[in-house]
Protein backbone atom coordinates (compact mmCIF):
# COMPACT_ATOMS: atom_id res chain seq x y z
CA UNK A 1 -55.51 207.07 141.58
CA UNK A 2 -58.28 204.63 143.07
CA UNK A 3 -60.49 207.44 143.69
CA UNK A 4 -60.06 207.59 139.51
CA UNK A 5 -60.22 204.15 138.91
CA UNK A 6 -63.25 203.38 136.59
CA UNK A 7 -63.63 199.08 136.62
CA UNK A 8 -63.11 197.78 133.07
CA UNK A 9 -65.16 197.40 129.80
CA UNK A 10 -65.23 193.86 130.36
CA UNK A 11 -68.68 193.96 132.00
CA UNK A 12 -71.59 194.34 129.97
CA UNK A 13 -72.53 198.10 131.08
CA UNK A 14 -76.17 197.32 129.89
CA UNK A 15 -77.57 194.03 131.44
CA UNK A 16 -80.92 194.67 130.33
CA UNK A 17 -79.57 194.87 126.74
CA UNK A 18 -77.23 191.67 127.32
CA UNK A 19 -80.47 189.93 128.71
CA UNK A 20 -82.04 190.08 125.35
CA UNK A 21 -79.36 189.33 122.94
CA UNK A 22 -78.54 186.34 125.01
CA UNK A 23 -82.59 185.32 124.39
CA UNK A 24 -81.68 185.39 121.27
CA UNK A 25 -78.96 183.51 121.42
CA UNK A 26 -80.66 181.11 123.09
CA UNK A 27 -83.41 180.77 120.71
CA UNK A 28 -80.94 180.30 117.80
CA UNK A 29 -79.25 177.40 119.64
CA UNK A 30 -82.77 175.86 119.96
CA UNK A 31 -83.49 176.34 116.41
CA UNK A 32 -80.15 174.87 115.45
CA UNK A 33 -81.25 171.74 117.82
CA UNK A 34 -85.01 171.52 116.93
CA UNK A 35 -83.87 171.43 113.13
CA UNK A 36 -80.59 168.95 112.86
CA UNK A 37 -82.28 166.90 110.29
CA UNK A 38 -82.65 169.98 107.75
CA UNK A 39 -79.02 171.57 108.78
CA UNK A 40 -76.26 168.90 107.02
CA UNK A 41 -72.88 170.09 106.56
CA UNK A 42 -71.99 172.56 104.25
CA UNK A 43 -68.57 173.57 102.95
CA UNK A 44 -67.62 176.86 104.45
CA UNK A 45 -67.88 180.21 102.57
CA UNK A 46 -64.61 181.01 99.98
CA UNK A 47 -64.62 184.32 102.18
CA UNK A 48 -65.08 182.66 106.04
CA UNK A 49 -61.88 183.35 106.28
CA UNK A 50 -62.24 186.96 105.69
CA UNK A 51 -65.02 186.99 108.24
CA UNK A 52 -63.45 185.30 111.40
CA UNK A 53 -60.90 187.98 111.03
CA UNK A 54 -60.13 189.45 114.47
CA UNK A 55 -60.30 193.27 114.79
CA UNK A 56 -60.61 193.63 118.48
CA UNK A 57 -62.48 196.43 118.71
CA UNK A 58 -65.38 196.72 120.20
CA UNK A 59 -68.68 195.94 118.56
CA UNK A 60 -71.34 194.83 121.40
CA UNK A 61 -73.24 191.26 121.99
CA UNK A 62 -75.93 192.42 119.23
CA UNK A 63 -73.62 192.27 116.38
CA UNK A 64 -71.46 189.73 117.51
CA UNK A 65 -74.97 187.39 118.47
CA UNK A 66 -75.82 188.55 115.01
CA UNK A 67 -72.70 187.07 113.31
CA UNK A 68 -72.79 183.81 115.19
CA UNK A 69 -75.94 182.99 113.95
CA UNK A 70 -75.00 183.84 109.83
CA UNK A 71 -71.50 182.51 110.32
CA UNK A 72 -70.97 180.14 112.79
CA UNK A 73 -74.22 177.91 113.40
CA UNK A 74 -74.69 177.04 109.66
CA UNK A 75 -71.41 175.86 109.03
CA UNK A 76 -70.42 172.97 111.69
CA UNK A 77 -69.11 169.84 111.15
CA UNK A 78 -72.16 167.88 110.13
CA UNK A 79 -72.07 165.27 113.07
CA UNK A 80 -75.20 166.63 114.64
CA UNK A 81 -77.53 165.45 111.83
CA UNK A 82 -78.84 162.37 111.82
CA UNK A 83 -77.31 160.89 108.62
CA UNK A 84 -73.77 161.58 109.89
CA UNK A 85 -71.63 158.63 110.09
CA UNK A 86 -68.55 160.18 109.47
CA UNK A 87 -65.43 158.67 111.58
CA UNK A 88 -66.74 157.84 114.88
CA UNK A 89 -68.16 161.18 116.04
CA UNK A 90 -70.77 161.39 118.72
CA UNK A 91 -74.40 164.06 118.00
CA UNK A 92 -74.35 166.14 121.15
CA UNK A 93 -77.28 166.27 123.06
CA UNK A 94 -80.06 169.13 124.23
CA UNK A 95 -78.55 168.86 128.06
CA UNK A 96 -75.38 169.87 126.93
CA UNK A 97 -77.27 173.48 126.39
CA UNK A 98 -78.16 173.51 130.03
CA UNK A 99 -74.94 172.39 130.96
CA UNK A 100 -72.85 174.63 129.30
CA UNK A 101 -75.22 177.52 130.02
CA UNK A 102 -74.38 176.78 134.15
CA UNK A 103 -70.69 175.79 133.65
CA UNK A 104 -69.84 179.08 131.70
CA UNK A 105 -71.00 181.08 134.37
CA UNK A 106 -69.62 179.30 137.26
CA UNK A 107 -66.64 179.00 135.41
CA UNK A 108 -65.20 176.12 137.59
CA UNK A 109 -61.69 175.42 137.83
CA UNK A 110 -61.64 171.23 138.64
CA UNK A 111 -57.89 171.33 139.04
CA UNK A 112 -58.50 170.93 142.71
CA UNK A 113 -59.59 172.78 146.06
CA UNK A 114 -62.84 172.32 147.65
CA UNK A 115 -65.99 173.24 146.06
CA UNK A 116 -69.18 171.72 144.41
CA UNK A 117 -67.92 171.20 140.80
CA UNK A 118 -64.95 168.61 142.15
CA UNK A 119 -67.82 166.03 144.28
CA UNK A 120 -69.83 165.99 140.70
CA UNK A 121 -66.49 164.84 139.13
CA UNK A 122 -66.43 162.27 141.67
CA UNK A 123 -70.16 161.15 141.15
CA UNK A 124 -69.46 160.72 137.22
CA UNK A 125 -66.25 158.77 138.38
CA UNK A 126 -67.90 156.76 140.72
CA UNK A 127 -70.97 155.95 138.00
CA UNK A 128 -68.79 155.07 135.05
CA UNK A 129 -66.19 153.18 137.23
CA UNK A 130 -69.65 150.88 138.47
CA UNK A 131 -70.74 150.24 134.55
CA UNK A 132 -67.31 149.64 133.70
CA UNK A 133 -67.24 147.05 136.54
CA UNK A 134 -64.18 148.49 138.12
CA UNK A 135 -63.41 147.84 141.98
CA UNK A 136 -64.06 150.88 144.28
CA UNK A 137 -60.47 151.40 145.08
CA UNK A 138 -60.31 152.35 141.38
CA UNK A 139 -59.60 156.24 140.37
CA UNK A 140 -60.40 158.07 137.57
CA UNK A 141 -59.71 161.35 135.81
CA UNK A 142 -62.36 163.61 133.03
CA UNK A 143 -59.71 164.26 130.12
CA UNK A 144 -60.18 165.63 126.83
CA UNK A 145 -60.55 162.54 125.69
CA UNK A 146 -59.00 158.95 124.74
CA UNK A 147 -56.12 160.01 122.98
CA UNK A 148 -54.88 162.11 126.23
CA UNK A 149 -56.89 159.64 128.90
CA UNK A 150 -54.04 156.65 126.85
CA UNK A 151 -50.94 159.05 127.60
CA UNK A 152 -51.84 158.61 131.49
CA UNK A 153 -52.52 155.23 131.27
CA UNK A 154 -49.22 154.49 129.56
CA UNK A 155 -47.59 156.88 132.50
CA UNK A 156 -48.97 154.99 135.17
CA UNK A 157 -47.83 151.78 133.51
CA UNK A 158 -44.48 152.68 133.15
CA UNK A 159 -44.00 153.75 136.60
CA UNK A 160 -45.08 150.56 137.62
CA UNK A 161 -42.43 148.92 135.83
CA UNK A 162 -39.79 151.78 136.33
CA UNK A 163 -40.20 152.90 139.85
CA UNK A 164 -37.55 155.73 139.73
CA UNK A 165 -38.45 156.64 136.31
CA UNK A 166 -39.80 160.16 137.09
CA UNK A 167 -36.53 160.93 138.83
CA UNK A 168 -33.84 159.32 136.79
CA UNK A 169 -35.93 158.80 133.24
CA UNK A 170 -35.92 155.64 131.01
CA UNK A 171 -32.07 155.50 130.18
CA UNK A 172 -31.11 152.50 128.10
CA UNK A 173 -34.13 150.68 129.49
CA UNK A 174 -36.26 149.04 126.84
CA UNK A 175 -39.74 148.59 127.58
CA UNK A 176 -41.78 146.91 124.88
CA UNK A 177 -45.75 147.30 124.46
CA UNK A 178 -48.29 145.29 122.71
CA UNK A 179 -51.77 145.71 120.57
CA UNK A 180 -53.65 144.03 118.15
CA UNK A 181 -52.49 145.38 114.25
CA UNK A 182 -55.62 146.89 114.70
CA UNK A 183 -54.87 149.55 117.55
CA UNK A 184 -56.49 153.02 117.05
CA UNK A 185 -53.47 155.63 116.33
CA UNK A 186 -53.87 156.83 119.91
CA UNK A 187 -51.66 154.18 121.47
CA UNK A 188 -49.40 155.04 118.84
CA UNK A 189 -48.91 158.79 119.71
CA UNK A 190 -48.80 158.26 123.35
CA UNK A 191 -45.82 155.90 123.25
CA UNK A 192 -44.03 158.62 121.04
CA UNK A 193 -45.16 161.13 123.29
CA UNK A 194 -43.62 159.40 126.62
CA UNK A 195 -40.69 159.22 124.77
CA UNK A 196 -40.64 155.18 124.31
CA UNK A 197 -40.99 155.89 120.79
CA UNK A 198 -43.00 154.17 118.06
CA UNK A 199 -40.80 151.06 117.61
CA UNK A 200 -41.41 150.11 120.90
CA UNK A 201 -44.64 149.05 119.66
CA UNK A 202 -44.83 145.32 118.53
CA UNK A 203 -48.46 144.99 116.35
CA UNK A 204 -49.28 141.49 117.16
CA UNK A 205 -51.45 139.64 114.18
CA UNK A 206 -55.36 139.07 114.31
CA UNK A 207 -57.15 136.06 114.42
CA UNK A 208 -60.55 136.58 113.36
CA UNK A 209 -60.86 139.66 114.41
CA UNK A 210 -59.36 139.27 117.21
CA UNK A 211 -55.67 139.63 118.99
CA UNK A 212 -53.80 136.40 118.46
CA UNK A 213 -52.60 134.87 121.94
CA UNK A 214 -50.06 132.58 120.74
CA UNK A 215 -48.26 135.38 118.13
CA UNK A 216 -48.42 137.70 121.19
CA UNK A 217 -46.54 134.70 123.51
CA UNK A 218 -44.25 134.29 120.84
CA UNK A 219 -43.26 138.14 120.66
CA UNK A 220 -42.72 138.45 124.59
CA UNK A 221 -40.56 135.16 124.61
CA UNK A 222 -38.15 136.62 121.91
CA UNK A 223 -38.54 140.61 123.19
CA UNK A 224 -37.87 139.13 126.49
CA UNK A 225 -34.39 136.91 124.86
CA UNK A 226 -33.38 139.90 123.02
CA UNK A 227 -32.99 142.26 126.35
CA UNK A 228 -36.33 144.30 126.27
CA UNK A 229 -38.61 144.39 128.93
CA UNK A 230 -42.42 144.03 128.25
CA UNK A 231 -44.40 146.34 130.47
CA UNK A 232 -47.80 146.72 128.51
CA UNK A 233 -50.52 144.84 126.71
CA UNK A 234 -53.66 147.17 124.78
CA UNK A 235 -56.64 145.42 124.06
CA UNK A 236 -58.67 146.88 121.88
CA UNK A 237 -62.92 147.24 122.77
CA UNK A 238 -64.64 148.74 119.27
CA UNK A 239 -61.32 148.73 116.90
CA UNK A 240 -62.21 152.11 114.69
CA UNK A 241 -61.96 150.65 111.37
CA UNK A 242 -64.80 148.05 111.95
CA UNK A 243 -65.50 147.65 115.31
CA UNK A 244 -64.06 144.44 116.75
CA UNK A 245 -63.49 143.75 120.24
CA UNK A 246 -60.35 141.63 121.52
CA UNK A 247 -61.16 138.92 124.01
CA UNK A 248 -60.35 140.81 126.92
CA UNK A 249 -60.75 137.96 129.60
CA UNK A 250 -58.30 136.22 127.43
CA UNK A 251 -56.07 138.89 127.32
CA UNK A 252 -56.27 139.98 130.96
CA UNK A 253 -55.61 136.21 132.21
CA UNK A 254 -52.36 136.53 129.82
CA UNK A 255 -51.60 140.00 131.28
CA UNK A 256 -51.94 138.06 134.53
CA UNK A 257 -49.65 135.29 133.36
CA UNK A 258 -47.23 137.92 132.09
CA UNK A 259 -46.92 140.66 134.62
CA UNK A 260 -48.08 142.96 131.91
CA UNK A 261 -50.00 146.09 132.53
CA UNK A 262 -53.71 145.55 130.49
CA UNK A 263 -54.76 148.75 128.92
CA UNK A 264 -58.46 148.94 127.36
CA UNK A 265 -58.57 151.32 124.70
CA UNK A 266 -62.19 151.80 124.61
CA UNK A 267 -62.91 154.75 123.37
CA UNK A 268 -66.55 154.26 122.11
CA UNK A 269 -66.90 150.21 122.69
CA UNK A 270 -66.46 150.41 126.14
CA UNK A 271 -70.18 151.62 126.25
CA UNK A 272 -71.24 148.37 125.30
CA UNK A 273 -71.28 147.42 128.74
CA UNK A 274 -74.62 149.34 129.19
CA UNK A 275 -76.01 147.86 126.05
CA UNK A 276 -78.48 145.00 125.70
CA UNK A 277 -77.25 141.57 124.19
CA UNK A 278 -75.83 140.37 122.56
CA UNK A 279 -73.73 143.91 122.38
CA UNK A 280 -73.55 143.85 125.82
CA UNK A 281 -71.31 140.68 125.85
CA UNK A 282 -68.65 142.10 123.43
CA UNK A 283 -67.12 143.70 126.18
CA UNK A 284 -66.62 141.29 128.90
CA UNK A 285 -63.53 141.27 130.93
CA UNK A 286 -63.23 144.95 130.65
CA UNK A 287 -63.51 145.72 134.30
CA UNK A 288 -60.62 143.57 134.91
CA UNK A 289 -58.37 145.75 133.16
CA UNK A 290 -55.41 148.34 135.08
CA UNK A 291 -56.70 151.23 133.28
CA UNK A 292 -59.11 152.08 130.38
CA UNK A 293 -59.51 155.18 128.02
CA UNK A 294 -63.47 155.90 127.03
CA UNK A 295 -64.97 158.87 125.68
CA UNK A 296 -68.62 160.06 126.44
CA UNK A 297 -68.21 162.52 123.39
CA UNK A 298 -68.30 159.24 120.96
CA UNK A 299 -71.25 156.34 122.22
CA UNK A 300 -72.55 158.55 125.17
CA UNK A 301 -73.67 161.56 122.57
CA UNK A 302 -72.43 164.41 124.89
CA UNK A 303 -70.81 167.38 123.46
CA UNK A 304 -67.38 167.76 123.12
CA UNK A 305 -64.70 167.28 124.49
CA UNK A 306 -65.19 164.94 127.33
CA UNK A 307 -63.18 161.59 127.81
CA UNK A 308 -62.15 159.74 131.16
CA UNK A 309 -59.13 157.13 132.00
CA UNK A 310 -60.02 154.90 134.29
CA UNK A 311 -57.09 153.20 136.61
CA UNK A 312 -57.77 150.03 138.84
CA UNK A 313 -54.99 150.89 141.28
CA UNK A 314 -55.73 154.82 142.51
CA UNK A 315 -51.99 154.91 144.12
CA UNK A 316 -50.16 153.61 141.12
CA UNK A 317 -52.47 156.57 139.68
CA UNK A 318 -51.36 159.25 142.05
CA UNK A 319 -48.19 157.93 141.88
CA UNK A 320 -47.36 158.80 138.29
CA UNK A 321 -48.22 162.54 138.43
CA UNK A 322 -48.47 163.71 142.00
CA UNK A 323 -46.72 167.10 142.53
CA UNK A 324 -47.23 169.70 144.87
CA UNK A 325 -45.39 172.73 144.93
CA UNK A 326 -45.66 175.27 148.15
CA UNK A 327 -48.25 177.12 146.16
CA UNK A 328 -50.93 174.50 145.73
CA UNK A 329 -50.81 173.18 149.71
CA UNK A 330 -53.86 171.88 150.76
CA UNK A 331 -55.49 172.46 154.06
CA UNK A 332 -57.42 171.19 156.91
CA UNK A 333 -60.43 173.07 155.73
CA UNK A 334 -61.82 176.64 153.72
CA UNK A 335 -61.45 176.78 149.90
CA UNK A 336 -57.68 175.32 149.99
CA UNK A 337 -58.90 171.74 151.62
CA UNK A 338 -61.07 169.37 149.50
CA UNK A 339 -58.15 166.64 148.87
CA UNK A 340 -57.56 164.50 146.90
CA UNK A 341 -57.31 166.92 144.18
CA UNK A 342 -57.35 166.31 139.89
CA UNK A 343 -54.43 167.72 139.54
CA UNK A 344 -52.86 164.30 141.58
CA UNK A 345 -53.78 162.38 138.61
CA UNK A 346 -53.27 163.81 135.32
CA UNK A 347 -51.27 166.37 133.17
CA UNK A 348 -53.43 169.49 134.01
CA UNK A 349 -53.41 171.87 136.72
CA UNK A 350 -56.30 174.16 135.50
CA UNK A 351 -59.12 171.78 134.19
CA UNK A 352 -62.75 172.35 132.75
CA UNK A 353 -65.98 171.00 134.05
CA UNK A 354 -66.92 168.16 131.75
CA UNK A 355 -68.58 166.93 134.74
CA UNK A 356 -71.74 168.91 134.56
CA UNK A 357 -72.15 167.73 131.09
CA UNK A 358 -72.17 163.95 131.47
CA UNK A 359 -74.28 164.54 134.85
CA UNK A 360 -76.78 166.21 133.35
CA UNK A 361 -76.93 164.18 130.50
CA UNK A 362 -77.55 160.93 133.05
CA UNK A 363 -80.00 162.86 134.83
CA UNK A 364 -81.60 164.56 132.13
CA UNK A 365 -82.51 161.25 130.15
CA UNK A 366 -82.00 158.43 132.62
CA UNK A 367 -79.23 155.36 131.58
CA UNK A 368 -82.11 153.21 129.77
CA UNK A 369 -82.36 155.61 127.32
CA UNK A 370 -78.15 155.69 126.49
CA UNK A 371 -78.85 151.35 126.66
CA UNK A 372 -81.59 152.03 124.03
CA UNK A 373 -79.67 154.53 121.91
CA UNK A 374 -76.15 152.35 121.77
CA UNK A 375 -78.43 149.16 121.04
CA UNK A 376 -80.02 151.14 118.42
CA UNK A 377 -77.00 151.93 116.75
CA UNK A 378 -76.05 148.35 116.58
CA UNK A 379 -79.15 147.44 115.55
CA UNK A 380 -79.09 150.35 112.39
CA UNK A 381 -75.59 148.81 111.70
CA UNK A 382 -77.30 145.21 110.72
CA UNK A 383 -79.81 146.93 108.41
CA UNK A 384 -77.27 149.19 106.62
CA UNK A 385 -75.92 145.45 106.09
CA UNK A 386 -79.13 143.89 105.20
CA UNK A 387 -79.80 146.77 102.66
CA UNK A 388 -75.91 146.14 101.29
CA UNK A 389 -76.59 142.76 100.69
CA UNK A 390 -80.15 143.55 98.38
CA UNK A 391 -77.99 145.34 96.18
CA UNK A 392 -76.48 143.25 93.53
CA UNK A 393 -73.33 144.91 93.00
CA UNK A 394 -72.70 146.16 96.49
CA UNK A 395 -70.23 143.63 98.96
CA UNK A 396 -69.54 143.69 102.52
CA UNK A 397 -66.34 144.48 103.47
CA UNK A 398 -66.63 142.45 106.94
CA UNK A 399 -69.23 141.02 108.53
CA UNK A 400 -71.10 143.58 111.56
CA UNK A 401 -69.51 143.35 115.21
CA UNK A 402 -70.99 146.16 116.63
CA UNK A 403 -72.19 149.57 115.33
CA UNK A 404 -69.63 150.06 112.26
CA UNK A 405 -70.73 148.89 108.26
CA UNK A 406 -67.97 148.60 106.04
CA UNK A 407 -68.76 147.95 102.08
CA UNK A 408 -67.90 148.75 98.84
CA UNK A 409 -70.67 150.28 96.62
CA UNK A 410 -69.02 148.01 93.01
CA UNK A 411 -68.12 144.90 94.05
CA UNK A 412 -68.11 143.79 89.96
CA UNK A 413 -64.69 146.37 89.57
CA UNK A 414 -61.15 145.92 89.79
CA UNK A 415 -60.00 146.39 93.11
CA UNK A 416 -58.47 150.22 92.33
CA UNK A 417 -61.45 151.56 90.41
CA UNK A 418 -63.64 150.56 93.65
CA UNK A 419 -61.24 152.39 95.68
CA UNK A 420 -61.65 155.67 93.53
CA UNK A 421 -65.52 154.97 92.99
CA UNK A 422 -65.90 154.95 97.03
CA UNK A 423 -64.34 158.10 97.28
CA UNK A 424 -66.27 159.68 94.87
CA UNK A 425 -69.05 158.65 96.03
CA UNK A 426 -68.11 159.39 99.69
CA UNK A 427 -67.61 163.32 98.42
CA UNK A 428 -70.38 163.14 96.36
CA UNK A 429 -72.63 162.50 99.00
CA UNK A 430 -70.64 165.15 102.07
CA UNK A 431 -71.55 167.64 99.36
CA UNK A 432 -74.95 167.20 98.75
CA UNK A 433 -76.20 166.45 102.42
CA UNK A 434 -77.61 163.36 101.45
CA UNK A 435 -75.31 161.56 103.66
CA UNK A 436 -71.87 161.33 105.45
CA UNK A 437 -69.84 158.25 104.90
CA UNK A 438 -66.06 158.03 105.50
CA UNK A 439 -63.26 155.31 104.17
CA UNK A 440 -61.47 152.84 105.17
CA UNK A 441 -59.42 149.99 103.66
CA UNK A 442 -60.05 146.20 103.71
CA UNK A 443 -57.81 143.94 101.29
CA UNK A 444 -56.48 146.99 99.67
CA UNK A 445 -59.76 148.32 98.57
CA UNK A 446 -60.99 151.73 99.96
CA UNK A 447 -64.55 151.26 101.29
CA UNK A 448 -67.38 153.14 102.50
CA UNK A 449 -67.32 153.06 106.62
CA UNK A 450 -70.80 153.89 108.51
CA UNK A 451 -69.43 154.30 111.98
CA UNK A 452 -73.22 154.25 113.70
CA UNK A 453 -72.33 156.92 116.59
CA UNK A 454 -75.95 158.80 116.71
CA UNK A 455 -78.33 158.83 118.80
CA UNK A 456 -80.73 160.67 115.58
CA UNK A 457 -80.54 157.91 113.02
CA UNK A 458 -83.78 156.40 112.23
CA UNK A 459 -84.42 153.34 110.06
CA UNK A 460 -85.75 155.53 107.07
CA UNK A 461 -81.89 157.14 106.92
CA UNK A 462 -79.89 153.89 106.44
CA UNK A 463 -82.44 153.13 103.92
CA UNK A 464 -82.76 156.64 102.00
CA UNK A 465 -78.25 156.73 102.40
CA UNK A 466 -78.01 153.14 100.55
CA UNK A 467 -80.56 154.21 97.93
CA UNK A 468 -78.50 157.07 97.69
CA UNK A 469 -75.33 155.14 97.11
CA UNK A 470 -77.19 153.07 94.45
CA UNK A 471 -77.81 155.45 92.52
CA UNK A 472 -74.27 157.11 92.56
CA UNK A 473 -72.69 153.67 91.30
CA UNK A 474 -75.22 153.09 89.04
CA UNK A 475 -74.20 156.46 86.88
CA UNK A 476 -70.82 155.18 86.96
CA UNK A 477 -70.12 153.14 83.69
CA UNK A 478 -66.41 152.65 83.83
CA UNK A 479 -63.35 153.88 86.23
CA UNK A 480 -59.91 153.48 85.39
């Protein structure tokens, strides 16, 4: 039978042919890049559906390179061009080409063991824990991103309140956790997801903007009266409706004060650290934190997905997911050695390398350029405001923090028929590629949100995307 045995089909049997239809590949992916401003979204096809059917049978790297470029390039999500301000969504850069050109092929597996791709996950540990202002004792994992870097944060934190917890479980223990009523969803899910469950979750009121200190004293004395135990404290850096930024010195001298664990959920403010001021200065305190969720696929522009938690103390880290069956024993040295390995410190065994795509990204453009890009973005967040308040019948919805502009295209109309004009105007504008927008709501009005994530926006688009909004709420005469 082996003298029979043939290899499989899953090899290209024609690597001269390959070569050339991955060219061409190439050269569509460089197209797609050199031309983001003329490439908006675009609803998909009625029949996409109909064309993504999979047949599984074999049809060779020319037709499929074929069908990628009529079906798949044309009709992405619209965050690479550079009037997208959709939700906060980062543009993806040129590097990540190179990068995911050498990480397909190696094909890394950063769960653990000892080669190359592992030390690079280090190095991008090691740089983001520096910026973040983090000791070196600190540890750090590449996630998916926030949402999943918050569930290991809240793991670690719990084990350092519940020692045994991982053996025995919560019981009839209460823990309580805390976060301005402006907390991004994420904290949300990962309480529900550790099983603490949403209610655990006490929203503590803002004060300009800000998490109030004395409501949140208030809350621990009478959680603490009551029989719960308060383990956890979130402060928010770049809140995703419009971009505020707790006091986190404040909050970590209270954390202090409290024996609370301080969680940063930073998930694109945290990159004001690298920022000029007065951006820069939004973020202070943030290296003081225990942990803190970022993303690089937000405010660092690199593809997706690639997040990173952060955690001050690396064995309260280890500590919360450490396990090591007989099959993944390390060694003294070869392939199995290489501790400490990923897999210590997070949810996944087999893991991607995001790595290569934030390092070359870093080394490809140099940090001044990411500290001219997020400053930039600020700075295109005051104009969109500035060109809001020339309009006479267009309002603020807050004032500016950072890089996200919330308004309201009809301030003259009754509170609901805003709401419904903003929408319309929001679609409107998706569909025509003049601009992306998304909503929010302020004072129960739904408003137009710029969420200034891209590194592509020029000057000219804020200005051509309010003109644009003009003129939609100028054809509008009355809305019930």
């Amino acid at each position: 039978m082996q003298d029979d045995f043939k290899g499989t089909g899953l090899d290209s049997q024609d690597a001269e042919a390959f070569r050339v239809q991955a060219h061409k590949m190439l050269d569509a992916c460089l197209d797609q890049l050199e031309q983001a401003a003329e490439r908006p979204w675009q609803a998909p096809p009625e029949d996409i559906d109909r064309r993504y059917e999979i047949q599984a049978v074999e049809r060779g790297a020319e037709d499929v390179v074929g069908q990628i470029t009529r079906d798949v390039l044309p009709f992405h999500g619209g965050n690479t061009h550079p009037k997208f301000w959709g939700w906060v969504q980062g543009s993806g850069l040129a590097s990540d080409l190179i990068a995911s050109m050498a990480a397909s092929v190696v094909n890394a597996n950063l769960g653990g063991r000892d080669h190359a791709a592992n030390r690079m996950e280090r190095a991008v540990v090691d740089w983001t824990r520096h910026k973040m202002e983090m000791p070196d004792s600190a540890s750090g994992l590449l996630v998916a991103g926030t949402s999943q870097a918050t569930v290991i944060a809240f793991q670690a934190a719990r084990v350092r309140k519940l020692n045994d917890v991982r053996a025995k479980g919560q019981g009839a223990r209460q823990l309580t956790a805390y976060a301005s009523d402006g907390v991004h969803n994420a904290t949300r899910k990962a309480l529900e997801l550790l099983g603490l469950g949403a209610e655990c979750l006490r929203l503590v009121p803002s004060l300009n903007g800000q998490m109030n200190p004395q409501a949140l004293r208030d809350m621990l004395k009478q959680d603490r009266e009551a029989g719960a135990h308060p383990f956890l404290l979130v402060g928010t850096a770049g809140s995703v409706d419009i971009g505020a930024f707790d006091d986190l010195d404040a909050l970590a001298d209270l954390a202090a004060a409290e024996s609370l664990w301080l969680h940063v959920d930073g998930a694109f403010g945290a990159w004001t650290r690298i920022a000029a001021q007065p951006y820069r200065a939004l973020s202070d305190g943030i290296g003081r934190a225990d942990s803190i969720a970022l993303d690089f696929h937000k405010w660092m522009y690199v593809g997706y997905d690639c997040g990173m938690v952060l955690i001050r103390n690396e064995v309260e880290h280890r500590a919360a997911f450490s396990a090591r069956p007989a099959y993944l024993e390390g060694a003294d040295r070869g392939l199995a050695g290489g501790e400490p390995w990923f897999t210590d410190y997070g949810i996944d065994l087999s893991r991607g390398n995001r790595a290569l795509k934030v390092w070359c990204a870093l080394e490809t453009y140099g940090e001044v350029a990411f500290s001219d890009a997020i400053t930039g973005n600020c700075q295109l967040a005051e104009l969109m405001a500035q060109e809001v308040s020339a309009q006479p019948l267009m309002q603020m919805g807050r004032d500016v923090i950072s890089n996200v502009c919330v308004f309201t295209a009809r301030a003259d109309l009754a509170p609901d028929a805003q709401s419904a004009l903003n929408n319309e105007i929001a679609q409107n504008l998706q569909e025509s590629g003049e601009a992306v927008f998304s909503t929010t709501g302020v004072n129960g009005v739904t408003m137009l949100r710029a969420a200034i994530t891209n590194h592509r926006s020029r000057p000219e688009d804020i200005r051509a995307a309010i003109d644009a909004v003009a003129r939609e709420a100028a054809n509008v005469t009355e809305i019930s």
